[in-house]
Each structure stands twice: as structure tokens, then as C-alpha cells.
PDB file of N, CA and C in Angstrom:
ATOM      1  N   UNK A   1       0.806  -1.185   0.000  1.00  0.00           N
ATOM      2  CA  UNK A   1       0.000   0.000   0.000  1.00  0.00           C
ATOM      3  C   UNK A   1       0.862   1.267   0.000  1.00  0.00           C
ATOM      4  N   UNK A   2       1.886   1.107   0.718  1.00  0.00           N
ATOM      5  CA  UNK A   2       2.624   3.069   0.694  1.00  0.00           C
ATOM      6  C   UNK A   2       3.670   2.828  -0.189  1.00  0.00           C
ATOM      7  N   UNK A   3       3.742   1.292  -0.588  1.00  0.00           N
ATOM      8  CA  UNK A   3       4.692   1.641  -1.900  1.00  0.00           C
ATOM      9  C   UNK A   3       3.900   2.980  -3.209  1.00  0.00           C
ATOM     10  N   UNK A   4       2.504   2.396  -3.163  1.00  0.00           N
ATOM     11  CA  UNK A   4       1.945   3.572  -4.352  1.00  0.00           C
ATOM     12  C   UNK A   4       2.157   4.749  -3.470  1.00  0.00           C
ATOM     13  N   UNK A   5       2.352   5.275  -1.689  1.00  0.00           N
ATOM     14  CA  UNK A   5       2.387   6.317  -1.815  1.00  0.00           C
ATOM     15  C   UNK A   5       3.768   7.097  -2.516  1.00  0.00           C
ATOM     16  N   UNK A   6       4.552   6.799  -1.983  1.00  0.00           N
ATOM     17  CA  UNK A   6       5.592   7.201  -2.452  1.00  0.00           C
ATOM     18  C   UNK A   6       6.655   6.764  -3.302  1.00  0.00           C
ATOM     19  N   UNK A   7       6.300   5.385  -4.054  1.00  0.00           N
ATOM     20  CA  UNK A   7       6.776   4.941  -5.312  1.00  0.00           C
ATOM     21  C   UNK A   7       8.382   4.210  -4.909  1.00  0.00           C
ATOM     22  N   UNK A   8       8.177   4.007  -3.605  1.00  0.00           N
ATOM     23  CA  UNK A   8       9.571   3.053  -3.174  1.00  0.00           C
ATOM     24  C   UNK A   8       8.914   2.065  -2.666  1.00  0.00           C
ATOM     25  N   UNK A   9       9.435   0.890  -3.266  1.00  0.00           N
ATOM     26  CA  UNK A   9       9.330  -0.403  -2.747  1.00  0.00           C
ATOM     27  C   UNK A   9       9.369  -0.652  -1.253  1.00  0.00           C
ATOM     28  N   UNK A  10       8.380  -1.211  -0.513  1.00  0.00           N
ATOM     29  CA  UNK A  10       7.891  -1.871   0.472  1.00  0.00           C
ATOM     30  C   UNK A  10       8.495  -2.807   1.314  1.00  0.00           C
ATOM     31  N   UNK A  11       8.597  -3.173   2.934  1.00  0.00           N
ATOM     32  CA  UNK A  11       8.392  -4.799   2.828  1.00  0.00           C
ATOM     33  C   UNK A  11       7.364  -5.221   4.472  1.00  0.00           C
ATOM     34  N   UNK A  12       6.899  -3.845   4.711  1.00  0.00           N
ATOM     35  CA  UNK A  12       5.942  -4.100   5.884  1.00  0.00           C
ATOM     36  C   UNK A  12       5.535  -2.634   6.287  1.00  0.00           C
ATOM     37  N   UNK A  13       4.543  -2.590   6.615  1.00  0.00           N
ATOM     38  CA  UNK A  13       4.103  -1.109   7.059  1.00  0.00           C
ATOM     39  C   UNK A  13       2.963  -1.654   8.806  1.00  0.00           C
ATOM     40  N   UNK A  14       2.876  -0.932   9.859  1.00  0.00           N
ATOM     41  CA  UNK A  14       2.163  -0.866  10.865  1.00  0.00           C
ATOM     42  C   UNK A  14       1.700   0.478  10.863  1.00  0.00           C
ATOM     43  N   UNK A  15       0.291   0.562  11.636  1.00  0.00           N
ATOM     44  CA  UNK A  15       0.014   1.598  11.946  1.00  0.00           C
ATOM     45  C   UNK A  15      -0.825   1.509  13.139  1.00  0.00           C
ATOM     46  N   UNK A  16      -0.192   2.369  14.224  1.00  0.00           N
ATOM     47  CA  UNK A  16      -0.504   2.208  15.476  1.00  0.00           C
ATOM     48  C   UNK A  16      -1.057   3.864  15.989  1.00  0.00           C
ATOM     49  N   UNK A  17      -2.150   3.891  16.976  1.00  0.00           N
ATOM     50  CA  UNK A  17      -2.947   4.546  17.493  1.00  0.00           C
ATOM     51  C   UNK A  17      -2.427   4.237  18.956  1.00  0.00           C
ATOM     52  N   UNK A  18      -2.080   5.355  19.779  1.00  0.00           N
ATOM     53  CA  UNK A  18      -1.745   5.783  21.367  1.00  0.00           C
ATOM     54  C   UNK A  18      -2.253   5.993  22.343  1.00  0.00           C
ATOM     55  N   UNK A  19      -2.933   7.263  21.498  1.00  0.00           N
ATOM     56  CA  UNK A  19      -4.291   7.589  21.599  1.00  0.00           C
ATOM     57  C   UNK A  19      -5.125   8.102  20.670  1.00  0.00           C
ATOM     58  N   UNK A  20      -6.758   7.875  21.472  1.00  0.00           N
ATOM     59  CA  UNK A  20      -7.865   8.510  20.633  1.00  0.00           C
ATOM     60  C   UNK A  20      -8.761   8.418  21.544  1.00  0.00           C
ATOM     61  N   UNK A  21      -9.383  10.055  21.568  1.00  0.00           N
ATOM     62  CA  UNK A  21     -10.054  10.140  22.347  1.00  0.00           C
ATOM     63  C   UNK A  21     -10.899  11.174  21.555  1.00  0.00           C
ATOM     64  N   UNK A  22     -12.251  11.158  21.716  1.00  0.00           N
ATOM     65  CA  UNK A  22     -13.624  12.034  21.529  1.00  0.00           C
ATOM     66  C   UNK A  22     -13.045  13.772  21.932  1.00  0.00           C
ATOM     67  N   UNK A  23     -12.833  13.875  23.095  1.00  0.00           N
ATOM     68  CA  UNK A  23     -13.000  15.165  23.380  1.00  0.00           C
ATOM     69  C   UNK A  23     -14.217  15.635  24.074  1.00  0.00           C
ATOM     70  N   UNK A  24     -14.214  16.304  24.336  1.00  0.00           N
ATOM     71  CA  UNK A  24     -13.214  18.060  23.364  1.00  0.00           C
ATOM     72  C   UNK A  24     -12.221  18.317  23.997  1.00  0.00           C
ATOM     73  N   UNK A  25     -11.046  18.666  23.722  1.00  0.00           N
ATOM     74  CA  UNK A  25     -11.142  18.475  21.965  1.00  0.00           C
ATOM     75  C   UNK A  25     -10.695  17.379  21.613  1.00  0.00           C
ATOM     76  N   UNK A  26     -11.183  16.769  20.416  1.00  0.00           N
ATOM     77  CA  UNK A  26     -10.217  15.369  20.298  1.00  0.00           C
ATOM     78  C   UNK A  26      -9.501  15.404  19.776  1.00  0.00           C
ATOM     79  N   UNK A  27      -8.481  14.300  20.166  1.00  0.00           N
ATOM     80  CA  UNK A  27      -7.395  13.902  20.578  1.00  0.00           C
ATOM     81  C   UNK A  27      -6.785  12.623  19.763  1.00  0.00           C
ATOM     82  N   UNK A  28      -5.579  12.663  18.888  1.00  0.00           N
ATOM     83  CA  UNK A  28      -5.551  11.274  17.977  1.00  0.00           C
ATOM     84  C   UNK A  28      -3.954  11.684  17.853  1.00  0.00           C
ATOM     85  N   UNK A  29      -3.443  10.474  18.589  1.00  0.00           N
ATOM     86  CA  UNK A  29      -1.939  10.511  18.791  1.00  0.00           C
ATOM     87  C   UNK A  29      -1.327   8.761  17.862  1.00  0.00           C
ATOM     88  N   UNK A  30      -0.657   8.598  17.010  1.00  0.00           N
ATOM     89  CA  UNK A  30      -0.039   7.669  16.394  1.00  0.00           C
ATOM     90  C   UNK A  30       1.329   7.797  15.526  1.00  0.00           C
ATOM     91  N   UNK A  31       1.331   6.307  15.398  1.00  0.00           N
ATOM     92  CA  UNK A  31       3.221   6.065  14.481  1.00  0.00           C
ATOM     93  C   UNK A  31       2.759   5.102  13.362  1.00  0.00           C
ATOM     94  N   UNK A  32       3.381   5.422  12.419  1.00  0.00           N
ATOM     95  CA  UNK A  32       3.443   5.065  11.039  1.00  0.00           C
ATOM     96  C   UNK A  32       4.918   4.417  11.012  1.00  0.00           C
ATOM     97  N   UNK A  33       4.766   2.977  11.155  1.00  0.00           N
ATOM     98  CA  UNK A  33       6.271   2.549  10.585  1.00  0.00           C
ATOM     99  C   UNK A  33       6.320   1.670   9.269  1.00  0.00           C
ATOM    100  N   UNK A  34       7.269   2.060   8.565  1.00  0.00           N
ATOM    101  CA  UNK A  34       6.969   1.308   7.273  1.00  0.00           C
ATOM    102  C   UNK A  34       8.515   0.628   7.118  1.00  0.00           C
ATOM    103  N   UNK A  35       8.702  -0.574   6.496  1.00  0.00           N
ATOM    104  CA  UNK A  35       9.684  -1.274   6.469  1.00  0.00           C
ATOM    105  C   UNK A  35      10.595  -0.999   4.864  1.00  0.00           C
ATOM    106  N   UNK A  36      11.540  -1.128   4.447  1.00  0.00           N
ATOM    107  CA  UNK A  36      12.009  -1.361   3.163  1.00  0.00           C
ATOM    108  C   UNK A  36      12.753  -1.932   3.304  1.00  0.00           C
ATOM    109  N   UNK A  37      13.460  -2.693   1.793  1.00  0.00           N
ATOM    110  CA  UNK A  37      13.906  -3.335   1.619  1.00  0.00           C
ATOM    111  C   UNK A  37      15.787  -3.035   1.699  1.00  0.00           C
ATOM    112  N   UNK A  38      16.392  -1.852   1.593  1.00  0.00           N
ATOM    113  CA  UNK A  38      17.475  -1.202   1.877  1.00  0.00           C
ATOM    114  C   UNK A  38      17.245  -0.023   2.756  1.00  0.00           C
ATOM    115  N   UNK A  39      18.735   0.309   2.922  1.00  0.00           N
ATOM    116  CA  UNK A  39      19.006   1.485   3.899  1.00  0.00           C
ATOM    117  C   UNK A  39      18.680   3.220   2.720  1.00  0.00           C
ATOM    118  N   UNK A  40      19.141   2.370   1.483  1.00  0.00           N
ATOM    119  CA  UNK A  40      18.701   3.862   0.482  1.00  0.00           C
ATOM    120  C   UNK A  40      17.555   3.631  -0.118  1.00  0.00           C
ATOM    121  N   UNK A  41      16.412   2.761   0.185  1.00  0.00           N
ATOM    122  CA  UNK A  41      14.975   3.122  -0.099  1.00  0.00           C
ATOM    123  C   UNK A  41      14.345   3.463   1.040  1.00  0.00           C
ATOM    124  N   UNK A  42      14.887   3.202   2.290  1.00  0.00           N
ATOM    125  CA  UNK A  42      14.071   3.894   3.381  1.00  0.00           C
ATOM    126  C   UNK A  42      14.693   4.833   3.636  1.00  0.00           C
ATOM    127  N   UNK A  43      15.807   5.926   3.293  1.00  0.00           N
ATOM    128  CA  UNK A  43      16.108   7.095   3.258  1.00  0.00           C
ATOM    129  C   UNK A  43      15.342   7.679   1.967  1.00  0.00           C
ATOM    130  N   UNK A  44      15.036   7.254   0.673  1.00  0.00           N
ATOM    131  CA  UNK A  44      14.378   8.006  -0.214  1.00  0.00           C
ATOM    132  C   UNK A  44      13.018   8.345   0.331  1.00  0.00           C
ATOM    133  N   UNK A  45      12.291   7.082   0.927  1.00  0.00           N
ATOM    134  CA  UNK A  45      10.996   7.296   1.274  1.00  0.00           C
ATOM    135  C   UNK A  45      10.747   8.392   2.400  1.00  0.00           C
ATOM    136  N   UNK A  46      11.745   8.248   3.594  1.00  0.00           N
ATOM    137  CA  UNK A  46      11.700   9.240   4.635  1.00  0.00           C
ATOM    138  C   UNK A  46      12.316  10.675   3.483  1.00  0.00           C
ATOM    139  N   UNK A  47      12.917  10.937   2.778  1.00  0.00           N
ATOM    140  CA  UNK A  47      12.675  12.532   1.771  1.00  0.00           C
ATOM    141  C   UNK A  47      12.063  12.615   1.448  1.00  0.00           C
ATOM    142  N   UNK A  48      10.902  11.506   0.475  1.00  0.00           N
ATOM    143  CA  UNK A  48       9.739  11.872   0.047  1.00  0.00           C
ATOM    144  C   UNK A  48       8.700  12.367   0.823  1.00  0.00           C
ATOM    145  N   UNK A  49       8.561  11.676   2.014  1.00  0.00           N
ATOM    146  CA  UNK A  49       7.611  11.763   3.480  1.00  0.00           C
ATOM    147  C   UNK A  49       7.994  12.936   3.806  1.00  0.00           C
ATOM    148  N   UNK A  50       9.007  13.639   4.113  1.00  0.00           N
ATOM    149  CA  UNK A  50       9.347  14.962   4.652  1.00  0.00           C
ATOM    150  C   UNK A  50       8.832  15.743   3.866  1.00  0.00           C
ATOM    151  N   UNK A  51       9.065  15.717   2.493  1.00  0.00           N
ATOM    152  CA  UNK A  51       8.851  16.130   1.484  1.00  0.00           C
ATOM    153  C   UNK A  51       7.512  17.058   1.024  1.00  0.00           C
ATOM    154  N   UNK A  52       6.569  15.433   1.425  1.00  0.00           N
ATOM    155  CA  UNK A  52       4.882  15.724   1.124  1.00  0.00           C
ATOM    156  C   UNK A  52       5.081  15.167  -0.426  1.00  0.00           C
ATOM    157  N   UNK A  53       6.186  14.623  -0.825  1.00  0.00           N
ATOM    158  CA  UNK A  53       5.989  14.215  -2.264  1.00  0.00           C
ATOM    159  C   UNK A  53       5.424  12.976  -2.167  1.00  0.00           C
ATOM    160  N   UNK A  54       4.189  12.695  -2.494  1.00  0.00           N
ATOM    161  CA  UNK A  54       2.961  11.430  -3.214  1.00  0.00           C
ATOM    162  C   UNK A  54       3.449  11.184  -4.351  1.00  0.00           C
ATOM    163  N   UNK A  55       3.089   9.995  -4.626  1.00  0.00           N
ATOM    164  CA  UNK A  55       3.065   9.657  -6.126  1.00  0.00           C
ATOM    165  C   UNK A  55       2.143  10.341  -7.060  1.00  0.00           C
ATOM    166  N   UNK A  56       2.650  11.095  -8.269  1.00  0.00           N
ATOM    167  CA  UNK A  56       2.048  11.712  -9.153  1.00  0.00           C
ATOM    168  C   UNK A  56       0.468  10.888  -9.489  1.00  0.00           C
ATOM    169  N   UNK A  57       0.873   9.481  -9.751  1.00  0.00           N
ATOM    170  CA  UNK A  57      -0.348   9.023 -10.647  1.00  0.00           C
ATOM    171  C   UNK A  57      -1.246   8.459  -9.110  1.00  0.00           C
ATOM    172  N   UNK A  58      -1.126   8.936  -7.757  1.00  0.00           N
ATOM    173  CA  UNK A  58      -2.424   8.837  -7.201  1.00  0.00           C
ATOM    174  C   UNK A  58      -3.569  10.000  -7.242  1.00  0.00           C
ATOM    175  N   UNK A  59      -2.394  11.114  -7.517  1.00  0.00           N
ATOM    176  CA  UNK A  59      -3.616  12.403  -7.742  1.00  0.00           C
ATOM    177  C   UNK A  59      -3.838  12.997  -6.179  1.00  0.00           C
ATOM    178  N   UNK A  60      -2.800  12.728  -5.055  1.00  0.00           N
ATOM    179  CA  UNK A  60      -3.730  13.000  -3.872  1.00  0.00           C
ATOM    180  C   UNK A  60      -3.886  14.610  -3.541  1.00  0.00           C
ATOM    181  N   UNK A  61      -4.997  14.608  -2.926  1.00  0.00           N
ATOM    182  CA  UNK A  61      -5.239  16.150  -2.100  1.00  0.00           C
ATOM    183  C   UNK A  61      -3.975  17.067  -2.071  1.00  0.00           C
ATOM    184  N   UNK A  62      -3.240  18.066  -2.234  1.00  0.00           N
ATOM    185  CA  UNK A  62      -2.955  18.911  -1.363  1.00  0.00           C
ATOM    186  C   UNK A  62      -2.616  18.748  -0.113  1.00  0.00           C
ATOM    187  N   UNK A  63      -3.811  18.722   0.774  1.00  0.00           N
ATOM    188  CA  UNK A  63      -4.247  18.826   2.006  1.00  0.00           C
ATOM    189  C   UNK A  63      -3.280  17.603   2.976  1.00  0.00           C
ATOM    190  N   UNK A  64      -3.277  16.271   1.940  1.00  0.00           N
ATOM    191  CA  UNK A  64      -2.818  14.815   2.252  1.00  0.00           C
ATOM    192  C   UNK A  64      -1.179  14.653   2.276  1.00  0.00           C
ATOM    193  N   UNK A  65      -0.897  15.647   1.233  1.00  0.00           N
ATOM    194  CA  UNK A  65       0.840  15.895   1.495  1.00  0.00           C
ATOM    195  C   UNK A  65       0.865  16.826   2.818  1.00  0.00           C
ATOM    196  N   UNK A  66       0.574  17.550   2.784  1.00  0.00           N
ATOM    197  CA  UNK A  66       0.687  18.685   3.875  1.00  0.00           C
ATOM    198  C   UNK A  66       0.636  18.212   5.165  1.00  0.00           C
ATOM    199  N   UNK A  67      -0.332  16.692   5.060  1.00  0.00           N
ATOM    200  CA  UNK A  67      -0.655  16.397   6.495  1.00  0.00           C
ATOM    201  C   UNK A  67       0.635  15.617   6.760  1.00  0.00           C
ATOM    202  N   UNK A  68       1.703  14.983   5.657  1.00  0.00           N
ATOM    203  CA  UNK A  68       2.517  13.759   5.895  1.00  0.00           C
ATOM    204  C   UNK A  68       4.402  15.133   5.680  1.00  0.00           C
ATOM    205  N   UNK A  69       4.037  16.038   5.575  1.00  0.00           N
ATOM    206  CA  UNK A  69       5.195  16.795   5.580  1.00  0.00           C
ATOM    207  C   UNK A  69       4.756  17.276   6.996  1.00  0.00           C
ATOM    208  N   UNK A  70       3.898  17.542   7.513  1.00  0.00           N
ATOM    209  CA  UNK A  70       3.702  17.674   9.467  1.00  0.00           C
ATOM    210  C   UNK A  70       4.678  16.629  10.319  1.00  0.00           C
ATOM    211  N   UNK A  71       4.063  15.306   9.326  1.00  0.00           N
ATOM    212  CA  UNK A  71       4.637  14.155  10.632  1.00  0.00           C
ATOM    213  C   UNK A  71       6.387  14.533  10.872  1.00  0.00           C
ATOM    214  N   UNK A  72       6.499  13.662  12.381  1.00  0.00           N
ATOM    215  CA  UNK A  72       7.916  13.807  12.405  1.00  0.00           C
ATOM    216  C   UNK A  72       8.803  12.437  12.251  1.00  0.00           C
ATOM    217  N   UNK A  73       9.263  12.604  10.911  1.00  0.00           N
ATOM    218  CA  UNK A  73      10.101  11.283  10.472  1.00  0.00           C
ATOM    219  C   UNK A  73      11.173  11.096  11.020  1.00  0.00           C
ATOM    220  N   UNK A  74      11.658   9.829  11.444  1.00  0.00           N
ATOM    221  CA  UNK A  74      12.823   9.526  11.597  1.00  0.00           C
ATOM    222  C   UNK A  74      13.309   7.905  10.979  1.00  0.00           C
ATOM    223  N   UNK A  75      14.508   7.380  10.810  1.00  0.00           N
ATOM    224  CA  UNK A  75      14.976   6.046  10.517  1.00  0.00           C
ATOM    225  C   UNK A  75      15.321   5.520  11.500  1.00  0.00           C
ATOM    226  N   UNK A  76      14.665   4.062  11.139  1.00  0.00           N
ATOM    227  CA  UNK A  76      15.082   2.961  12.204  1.00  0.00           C
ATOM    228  C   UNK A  76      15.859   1.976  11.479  1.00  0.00           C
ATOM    229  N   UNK A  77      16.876   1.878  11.205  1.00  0.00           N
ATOM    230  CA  UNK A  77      17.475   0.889  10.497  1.00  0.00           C
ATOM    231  C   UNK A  77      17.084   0.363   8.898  1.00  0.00           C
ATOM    232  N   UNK A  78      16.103   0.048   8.357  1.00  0.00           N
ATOM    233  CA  UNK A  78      15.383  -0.167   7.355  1.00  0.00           C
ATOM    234  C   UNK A  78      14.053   0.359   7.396  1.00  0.00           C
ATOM    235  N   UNK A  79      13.753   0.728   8.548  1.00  0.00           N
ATOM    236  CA  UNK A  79      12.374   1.139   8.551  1.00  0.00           C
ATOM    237  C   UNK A  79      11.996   2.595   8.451  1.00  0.00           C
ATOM    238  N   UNK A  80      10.834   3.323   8.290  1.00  0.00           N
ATOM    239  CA  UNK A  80      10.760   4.549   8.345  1.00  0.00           C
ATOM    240  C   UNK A  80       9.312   5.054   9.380  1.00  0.00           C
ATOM    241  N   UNK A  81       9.854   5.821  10.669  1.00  0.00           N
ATOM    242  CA  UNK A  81       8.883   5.330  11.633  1.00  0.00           C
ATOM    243  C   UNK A  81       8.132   7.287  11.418  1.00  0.00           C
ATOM    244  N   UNK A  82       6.878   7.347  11.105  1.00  0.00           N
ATOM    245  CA  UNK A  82       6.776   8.902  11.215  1.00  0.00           C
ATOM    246  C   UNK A  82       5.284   8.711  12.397  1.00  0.00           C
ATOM    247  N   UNK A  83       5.780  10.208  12.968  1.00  0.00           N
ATOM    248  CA  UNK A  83       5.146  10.436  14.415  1.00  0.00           C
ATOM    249  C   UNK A  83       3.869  11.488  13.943  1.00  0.00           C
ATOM    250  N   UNK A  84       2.322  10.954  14.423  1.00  0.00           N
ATOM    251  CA  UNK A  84       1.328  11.699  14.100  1.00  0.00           C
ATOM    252  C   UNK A  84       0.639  12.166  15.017  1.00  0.00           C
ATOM    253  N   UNK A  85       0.377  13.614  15.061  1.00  0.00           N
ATOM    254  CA  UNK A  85      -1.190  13.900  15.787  1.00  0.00           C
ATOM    255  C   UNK A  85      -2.414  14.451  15.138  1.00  0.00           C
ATOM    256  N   UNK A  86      -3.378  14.903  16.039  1.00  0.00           N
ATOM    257  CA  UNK A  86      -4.587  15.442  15.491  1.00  0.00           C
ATOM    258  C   UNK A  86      -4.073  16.687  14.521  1.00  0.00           C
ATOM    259  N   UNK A  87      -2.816  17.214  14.852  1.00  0.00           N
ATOM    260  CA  UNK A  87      -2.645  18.559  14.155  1.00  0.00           C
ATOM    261  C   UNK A  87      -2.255  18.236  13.122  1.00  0.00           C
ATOM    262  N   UNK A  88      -1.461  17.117  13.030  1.00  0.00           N
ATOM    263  CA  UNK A  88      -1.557  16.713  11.678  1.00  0.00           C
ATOM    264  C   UNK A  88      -2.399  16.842  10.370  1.00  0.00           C
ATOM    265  N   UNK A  89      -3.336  16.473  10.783  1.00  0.00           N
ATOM    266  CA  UNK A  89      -4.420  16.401   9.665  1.00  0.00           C
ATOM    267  C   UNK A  89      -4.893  17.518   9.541  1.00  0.00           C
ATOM    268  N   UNK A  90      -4.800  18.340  10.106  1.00  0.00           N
ATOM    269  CA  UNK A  90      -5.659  20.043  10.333  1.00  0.00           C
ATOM    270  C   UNK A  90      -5.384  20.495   8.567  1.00  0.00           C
ATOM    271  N   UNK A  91      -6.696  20.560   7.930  1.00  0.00           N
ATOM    272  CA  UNK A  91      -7.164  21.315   7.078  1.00  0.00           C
ATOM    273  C   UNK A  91      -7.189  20.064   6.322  1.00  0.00           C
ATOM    274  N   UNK A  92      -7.494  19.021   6.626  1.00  0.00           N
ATOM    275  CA  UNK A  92      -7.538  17.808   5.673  1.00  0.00           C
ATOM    276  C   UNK A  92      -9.034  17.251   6.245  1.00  0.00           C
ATOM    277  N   UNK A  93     -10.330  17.527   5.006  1.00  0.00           N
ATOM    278  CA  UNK A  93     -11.618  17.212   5.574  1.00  0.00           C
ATOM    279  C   UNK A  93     -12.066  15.852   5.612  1.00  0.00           C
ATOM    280  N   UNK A  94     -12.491  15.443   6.053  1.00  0.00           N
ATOM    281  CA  UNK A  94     -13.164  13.755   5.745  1.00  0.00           C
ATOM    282  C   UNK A  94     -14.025  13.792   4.783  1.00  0.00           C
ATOM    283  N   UNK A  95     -14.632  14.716   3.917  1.00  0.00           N
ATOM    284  CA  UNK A  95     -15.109  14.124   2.275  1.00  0.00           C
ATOM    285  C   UNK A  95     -14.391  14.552   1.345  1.00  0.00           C
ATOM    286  N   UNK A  96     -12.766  15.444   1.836  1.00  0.00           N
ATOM    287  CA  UNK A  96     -12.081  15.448   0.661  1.00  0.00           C
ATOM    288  C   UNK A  96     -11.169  13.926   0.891  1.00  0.00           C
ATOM    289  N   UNK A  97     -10.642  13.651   1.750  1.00  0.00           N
ATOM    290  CA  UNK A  97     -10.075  11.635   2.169  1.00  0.00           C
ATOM    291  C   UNK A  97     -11.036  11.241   1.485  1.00  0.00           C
ATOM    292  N   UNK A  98     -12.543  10.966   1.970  1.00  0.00           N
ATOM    293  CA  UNK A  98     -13.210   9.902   0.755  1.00  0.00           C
ATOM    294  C   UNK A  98     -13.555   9.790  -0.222  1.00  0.00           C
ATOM    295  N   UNK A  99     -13.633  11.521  -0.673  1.00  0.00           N
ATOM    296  CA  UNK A  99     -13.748  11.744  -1.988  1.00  0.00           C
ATOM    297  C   UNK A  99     -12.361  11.076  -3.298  1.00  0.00           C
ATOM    298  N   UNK A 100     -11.577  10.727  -2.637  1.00  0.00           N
ATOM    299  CA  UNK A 100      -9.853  10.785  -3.228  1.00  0.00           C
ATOM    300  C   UNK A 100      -9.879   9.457  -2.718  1.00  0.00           C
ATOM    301  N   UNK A 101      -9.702   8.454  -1.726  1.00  0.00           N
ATOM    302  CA  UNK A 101     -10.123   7.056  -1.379  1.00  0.00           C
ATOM    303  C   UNK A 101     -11.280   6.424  -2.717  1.00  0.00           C
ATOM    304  N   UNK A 102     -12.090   7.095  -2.622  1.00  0.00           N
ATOM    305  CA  UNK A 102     -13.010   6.651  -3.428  1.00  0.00           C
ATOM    306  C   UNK A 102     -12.590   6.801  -5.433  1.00  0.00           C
ATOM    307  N   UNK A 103     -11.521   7.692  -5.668  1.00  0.00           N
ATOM    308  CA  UNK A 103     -11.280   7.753  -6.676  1.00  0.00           C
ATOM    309  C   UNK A 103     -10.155   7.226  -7.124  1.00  0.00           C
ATOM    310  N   UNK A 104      -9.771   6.617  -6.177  1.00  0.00           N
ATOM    311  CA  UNK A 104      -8.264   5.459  -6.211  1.00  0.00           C
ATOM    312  C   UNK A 104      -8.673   4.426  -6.388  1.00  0.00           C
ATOM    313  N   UNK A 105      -9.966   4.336  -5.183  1.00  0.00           N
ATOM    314  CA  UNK A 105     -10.578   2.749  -5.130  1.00  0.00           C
ATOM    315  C   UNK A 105     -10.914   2.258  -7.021  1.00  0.00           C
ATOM    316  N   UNK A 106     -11.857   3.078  -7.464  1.00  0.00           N
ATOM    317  CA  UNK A 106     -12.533   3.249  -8.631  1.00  0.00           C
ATOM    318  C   UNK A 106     -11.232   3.009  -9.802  1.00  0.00           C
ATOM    319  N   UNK A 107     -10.320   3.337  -9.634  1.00  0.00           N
ATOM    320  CA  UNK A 107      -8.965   3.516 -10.765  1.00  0.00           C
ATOM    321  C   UNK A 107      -8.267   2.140 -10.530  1.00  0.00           C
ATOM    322  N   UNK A 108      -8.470   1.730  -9.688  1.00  0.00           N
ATOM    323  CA  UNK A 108      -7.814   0.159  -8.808  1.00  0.00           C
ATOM    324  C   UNK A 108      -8.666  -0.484  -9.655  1.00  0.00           C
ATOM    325  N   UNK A 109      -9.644  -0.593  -9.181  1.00  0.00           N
ATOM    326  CA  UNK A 109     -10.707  -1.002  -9.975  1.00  0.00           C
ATOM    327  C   UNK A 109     -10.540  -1.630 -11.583  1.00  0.00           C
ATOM    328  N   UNK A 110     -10.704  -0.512 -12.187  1.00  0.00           N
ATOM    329  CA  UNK A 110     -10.748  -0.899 -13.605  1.00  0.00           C
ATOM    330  C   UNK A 110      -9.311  -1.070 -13.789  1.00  0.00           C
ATOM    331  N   UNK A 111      -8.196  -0.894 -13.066  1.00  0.00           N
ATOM    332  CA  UNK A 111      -7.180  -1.466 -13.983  1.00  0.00           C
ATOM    333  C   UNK A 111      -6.598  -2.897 -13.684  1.00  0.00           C
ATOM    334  N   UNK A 112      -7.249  -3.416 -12.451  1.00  0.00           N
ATOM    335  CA  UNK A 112      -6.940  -4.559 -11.805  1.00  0.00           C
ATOM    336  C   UNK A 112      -6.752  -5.741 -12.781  1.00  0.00           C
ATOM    337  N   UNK A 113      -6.036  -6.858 -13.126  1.00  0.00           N
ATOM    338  CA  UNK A 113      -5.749  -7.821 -13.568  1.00  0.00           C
ATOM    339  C   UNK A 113      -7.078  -8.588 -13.575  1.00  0.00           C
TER     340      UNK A 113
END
């Protein structure tokens, strides 16, 4: 899956929640670790991630880079672990995510094997 985000090869991704809480205000604390296969594809991916650079042919939001140039990246050996909160996402709406989810899903779709 985050190989299409950022167009470097993969070999495990987790995504873990700390917290989450309702509020007010709420509250959504997590880590994004993603695995690769070398030490110079999980340094490309952590530039791209700093970056906010997506892969061209997903088309994503604006809003969706902006939220992944917030996180705070660092390397773990092969892995690339980035640190999230609620502020993260700030100015990223939930029908522009499903609107863009939904137009990936749809493109998956028809080009699937």
C-alpha cells in the first residue's frame, strides 16, 4: 500500500494509534512505521515523506501531502517510523479523504488484472 504512496518499494508497514479520544477536543496521537527493503529506499521514502511528495499518478489532495510533511520522520534501520497527531491532519476534511479514497478505489478497480 505506501509503496503507491511514495513509489519506493515496500516490505511491511504498521500503523498504530496511542491515543484517541472524543473530546473536546479530540485527541488522535499515532506512528506510522513502514519497512524497506534497503538502507537507500528507506532514506528516499523518509525525503519523500518529509517532502509531502505522493506519487504523481495517485492524484492525492494537497491537504494529504501537507498532512505527511507535518509528521515527524525519523529512521530505524530499514524502517521509516513517522510520528502523528490530530494537528496533523488540520485542514484535511473527511469528504475530501473519501472523496480521493473513493477515486483510487474506482482507478484500482478498472485497472486490476
Amino acid at each position: 500500500m505506501f509503496a503507491r504512496f511514495f513509489d519506493v518499494v515496500t516490505t511491511h508497514y504498521q500503523l498504530t494509534f496511542t491515543r484517541i479520544d472524543k473530546g473536546p477536543p479530540p485527541s488522535l496521537v499515532g506512528q506510522l512505521r513502514i519497512g524497506y527493503p534497503s538502507a537507500a529506499d528507506a532514506g528516499e521514502a523518509a525525503r519523500r515523506i518529509r517532502a509531502g511528495l505522493l506519487a504523481p499518478t495517485l492524484a492525492a489532495p494537497a491537504e494529504l501531502a501537507t498532512a505527511f510533511r507535518r509528521m515527524k520522520v525519523e529512521l530505524d534501520g530499514l524502517d521509516v517510523v513517522a510520528d502523528f497527531d490530530a494537528a496533523t491532519f488540520e485542514g484535511l476534511s473527511l469528504e475530501v479523504l473519501e472523496g480521493w479514497v473513493a477515486r483510487v478505489a474506482a482507478a484500482t478497480a478498472t485497472t486490476a488484472p
